[in-house]
C-alpha atoms as a PDB file:
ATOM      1  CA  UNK A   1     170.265-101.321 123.607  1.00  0.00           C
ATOM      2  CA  UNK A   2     167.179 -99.386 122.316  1.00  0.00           C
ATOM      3  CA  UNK A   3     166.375 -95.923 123.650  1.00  0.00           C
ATOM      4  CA  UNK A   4     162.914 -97.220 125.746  1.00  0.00           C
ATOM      5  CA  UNK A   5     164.680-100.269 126.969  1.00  0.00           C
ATOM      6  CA  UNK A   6     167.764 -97.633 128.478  1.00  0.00           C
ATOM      7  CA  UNK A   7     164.884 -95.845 130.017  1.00  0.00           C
ATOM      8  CA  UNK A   8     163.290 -98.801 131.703  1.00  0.00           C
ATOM      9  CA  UNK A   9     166.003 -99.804 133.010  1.00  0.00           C
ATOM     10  CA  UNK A  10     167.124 -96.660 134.298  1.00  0.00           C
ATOM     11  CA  UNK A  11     163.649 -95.828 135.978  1.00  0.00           C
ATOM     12  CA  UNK A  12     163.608 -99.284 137.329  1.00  0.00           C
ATOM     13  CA  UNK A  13     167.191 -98.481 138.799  1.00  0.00           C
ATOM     14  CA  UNK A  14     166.128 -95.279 140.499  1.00  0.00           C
ATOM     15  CA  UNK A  15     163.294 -96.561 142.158  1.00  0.00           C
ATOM     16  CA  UNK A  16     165.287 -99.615 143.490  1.00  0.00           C
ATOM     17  CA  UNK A  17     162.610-101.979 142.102  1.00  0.00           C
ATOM     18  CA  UNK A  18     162.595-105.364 141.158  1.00  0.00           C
ATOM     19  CA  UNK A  19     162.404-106.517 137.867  1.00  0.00           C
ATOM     20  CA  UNK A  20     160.779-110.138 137.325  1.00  0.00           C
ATOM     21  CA  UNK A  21     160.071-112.143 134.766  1.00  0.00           C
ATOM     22  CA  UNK A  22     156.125-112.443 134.560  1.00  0.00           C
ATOM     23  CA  UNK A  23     155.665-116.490 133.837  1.00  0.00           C
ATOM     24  CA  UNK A  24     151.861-116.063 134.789  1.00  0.00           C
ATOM     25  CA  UNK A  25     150.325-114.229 132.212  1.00  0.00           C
ATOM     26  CA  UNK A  26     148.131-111.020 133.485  1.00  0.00           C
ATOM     27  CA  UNK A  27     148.604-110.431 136.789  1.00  0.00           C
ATOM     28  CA  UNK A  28     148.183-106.842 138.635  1.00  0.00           C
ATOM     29  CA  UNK A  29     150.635-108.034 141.283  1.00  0.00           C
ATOM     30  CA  UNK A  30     153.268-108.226 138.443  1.00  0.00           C
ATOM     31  CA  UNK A  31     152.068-104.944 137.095  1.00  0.00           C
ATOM     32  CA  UNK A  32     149.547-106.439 135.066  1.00  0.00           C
ATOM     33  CA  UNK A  33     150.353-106.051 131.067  1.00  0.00           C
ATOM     34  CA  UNK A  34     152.741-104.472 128.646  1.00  0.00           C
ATOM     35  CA  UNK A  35     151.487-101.127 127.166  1.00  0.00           C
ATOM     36  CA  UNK A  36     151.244-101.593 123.009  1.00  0.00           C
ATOM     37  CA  UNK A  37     152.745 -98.937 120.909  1.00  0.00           C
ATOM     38  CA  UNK A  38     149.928 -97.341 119.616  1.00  0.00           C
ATOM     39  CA  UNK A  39     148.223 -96.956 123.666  1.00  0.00           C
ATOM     40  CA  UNK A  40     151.821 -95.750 124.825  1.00  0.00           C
ATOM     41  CA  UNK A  41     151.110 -92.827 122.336  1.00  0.00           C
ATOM     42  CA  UNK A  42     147.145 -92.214 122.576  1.00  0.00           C
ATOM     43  CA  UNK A  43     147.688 -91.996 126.900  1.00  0.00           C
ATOM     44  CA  UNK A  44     150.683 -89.051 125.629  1.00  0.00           C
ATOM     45  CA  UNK A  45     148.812 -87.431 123.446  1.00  0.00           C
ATOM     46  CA  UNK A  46     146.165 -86.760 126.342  1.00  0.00           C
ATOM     47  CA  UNK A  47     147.931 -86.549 128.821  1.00  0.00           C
ATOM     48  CA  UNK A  48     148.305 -82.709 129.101  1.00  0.00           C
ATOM     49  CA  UNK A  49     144.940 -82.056 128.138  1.00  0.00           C
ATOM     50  CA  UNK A  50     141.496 -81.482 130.455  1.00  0.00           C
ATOM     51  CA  UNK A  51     138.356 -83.639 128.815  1.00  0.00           C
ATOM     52  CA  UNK A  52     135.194 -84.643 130.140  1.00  0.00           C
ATOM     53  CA  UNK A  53     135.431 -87.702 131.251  1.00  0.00           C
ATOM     54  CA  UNK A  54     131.717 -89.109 130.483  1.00  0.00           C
ATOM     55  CA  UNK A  55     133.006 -87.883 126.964  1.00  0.00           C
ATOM     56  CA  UNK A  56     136.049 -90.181 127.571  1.00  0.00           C
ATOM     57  CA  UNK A  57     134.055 -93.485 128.655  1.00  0.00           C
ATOM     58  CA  UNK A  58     131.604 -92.928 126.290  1.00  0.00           C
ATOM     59  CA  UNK A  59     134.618 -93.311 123.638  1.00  0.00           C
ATOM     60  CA  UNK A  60     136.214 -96.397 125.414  1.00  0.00           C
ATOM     61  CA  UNK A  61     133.012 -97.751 125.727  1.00  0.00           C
ATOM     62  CA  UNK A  62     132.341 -97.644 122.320  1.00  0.00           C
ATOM     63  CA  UNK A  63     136.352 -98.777 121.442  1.00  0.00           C
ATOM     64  CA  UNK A  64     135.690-101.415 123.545  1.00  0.00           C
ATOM     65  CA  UNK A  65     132.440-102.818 122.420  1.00  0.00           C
ATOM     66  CA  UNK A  66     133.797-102.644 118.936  1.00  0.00           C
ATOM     67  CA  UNK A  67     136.665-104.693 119.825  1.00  0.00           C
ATOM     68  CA  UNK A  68     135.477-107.458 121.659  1.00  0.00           C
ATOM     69  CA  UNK A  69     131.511-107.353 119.977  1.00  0.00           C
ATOM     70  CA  UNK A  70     130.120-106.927 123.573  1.00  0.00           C
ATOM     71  CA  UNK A  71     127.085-104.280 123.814  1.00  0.00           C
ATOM     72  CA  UNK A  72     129.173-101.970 125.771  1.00  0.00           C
ATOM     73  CA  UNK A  73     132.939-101.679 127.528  1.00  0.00           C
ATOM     74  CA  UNK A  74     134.276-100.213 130.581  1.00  0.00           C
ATOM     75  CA  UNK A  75     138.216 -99.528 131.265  1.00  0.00           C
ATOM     76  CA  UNK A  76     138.855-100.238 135.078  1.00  0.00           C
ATOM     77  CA  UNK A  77     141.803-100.493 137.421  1.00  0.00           C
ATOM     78  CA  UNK A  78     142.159-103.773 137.849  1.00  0.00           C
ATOM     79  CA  UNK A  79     139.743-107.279 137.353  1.00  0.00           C
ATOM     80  CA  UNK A  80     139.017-106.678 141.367  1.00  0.00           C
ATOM     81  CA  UNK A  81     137.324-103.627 140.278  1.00  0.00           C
ATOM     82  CA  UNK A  82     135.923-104.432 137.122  1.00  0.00           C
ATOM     83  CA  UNK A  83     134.098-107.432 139.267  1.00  0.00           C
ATOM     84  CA  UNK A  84     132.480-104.923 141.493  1.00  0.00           C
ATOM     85  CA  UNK A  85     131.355-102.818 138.962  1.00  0.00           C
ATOM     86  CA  UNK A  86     129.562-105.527 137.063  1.00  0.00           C
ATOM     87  CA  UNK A  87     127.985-106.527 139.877  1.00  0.00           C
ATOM     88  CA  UNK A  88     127.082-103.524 140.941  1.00  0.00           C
ATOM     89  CA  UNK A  89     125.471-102.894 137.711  1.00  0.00           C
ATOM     90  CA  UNK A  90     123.514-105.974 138.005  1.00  0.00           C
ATOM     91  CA  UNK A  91     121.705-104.732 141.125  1.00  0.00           C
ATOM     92  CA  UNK A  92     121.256-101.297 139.992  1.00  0.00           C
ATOM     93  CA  UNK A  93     121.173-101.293 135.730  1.00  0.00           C
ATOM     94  CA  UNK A  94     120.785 -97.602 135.272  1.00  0.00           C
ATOM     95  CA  UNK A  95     118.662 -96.529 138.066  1.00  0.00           C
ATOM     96  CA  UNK A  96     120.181 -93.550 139.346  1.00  0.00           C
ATOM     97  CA  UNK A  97     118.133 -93.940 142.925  1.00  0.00           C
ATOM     98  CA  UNK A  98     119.390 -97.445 142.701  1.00  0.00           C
ATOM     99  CA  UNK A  99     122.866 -96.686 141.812  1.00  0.00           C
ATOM    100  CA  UNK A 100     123.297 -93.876 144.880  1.00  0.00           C
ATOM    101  CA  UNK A 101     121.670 -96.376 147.266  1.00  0.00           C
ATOM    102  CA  UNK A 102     124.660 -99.078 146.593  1.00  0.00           C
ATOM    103  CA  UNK A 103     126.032 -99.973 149.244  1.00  0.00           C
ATOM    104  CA  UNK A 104     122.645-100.604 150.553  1.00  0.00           C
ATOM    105  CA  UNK A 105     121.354-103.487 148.820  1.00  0.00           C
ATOM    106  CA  UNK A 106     118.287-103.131 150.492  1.00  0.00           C
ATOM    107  CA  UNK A 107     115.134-104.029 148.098  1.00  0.00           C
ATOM    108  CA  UNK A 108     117.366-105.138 145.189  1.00  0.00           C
ATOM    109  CA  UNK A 109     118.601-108.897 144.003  1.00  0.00           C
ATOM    110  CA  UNK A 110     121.762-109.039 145.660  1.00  0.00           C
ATOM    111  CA  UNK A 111     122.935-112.521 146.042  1.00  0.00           C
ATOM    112  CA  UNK A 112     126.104-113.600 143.609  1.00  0.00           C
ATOM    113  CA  UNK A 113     126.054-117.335 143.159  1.00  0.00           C
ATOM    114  CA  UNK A 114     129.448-118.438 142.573  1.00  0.00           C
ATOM    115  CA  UNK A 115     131.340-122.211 142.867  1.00  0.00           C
ATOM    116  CA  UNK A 116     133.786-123.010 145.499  1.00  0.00           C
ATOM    117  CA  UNK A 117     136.612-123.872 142.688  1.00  0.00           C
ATOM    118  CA  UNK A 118     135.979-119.881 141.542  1.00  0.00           C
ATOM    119  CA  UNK A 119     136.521-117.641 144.682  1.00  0.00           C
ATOM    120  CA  UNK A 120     140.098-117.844 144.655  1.00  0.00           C
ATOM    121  CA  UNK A 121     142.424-115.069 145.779  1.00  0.00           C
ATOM    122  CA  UNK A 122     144.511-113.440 142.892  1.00  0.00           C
ATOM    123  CA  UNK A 123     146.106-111.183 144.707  1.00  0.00           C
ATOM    124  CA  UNK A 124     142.336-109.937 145.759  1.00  0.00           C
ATOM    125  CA  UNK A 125     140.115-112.258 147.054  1.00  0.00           C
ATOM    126  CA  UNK A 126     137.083-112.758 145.013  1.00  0.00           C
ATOM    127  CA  UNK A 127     134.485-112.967 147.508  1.00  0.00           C
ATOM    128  CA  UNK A 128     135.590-109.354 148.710  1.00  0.00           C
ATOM    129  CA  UNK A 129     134.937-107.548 145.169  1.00  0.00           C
ATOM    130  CA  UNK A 130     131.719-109.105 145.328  1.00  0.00           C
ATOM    131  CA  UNK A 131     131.223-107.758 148.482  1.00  0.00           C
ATOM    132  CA  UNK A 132     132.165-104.422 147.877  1.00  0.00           C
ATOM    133  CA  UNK A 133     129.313-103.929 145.795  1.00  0.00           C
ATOM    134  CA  UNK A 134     127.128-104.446 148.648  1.00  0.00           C
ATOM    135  CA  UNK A 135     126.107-108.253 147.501  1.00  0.00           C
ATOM    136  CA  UNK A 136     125.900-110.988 149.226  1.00  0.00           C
ATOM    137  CA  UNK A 137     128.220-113.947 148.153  1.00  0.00           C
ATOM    138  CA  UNK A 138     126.537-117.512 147.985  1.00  0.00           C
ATOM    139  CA  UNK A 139     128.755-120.732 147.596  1.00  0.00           C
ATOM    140  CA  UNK A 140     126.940-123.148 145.396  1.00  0.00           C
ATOM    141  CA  UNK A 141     128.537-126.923 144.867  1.00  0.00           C
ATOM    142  CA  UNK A 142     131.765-128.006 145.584  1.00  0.00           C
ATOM    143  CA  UNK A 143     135.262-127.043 144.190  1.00  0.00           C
ATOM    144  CA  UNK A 144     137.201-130.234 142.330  1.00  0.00           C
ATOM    145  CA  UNK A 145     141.035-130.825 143.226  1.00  0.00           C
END
């Protein structure tokens, strides 16, 4: 048995958890996704260091972009939270009054249109990171079977 696969198990072990086979693909109930290699070693090689962390983003945001050919990136928690942000950013762009305001949606386009078939509950509902930007969540159509 290799060296990390000793130490999974034994951590695994110690905290009594369960270990399950993830048939579902990405899933943040299931702990999400594996760790490659290469980001086991870049989180290591930080880890005992102090950075700015607008410096940081700015660098993610740029891996990120380059990566997928978006404009920008943003690492988040989770997809709950990466929904709230986008929205979120959607009401606000970068208007710093704007941006403070949120929760208040007051003045700005806040209404999410979104089918039936797509508010589904992941382990998250949905609807409730829409919400927790402060927008409103409108169900448009009908969902199919």
């Amino acid at each position: 048995m290799k060296k990390n696969q000793a130490d999974r198990k034994e951590i695994i072990a110690y905290y009594n958890l369960t270990s399950v086979i993830n048939a579902s693909g990405t899933m943040t109930s299931l702990g999400a996704s594996l760790a490659i290699p290469e980001a086991i070693e870049a989180g290591a090689a930080i880890q005992n260091n102090f950075v700015r962390i607008d410096e940081l983003q700015a660098c993610s945001s740029k891996v990120i972009a380059t990566s997928t050919g978006a404009e920008a990136g943003f690492v988040t928690a989770c997809s709950a939270a990466g929904i709230t942000i986008s929205i979120a950013a959607c009401m606000a762009g970068s208007n710093l009054a704007k941006i403070e305001q949120l929760p208040d949606t007051s003045g700005l386009k806040n209404e999410v249109v979104v089918q039936p078939g797509h508010l589904i509950n992941y382990g998250a509902p949905i609807d409730q990171a829409i919400r927790l930007s402060g927008a409103k969540v409108v169900s448009v159509g009908t969902a199919a079977l």
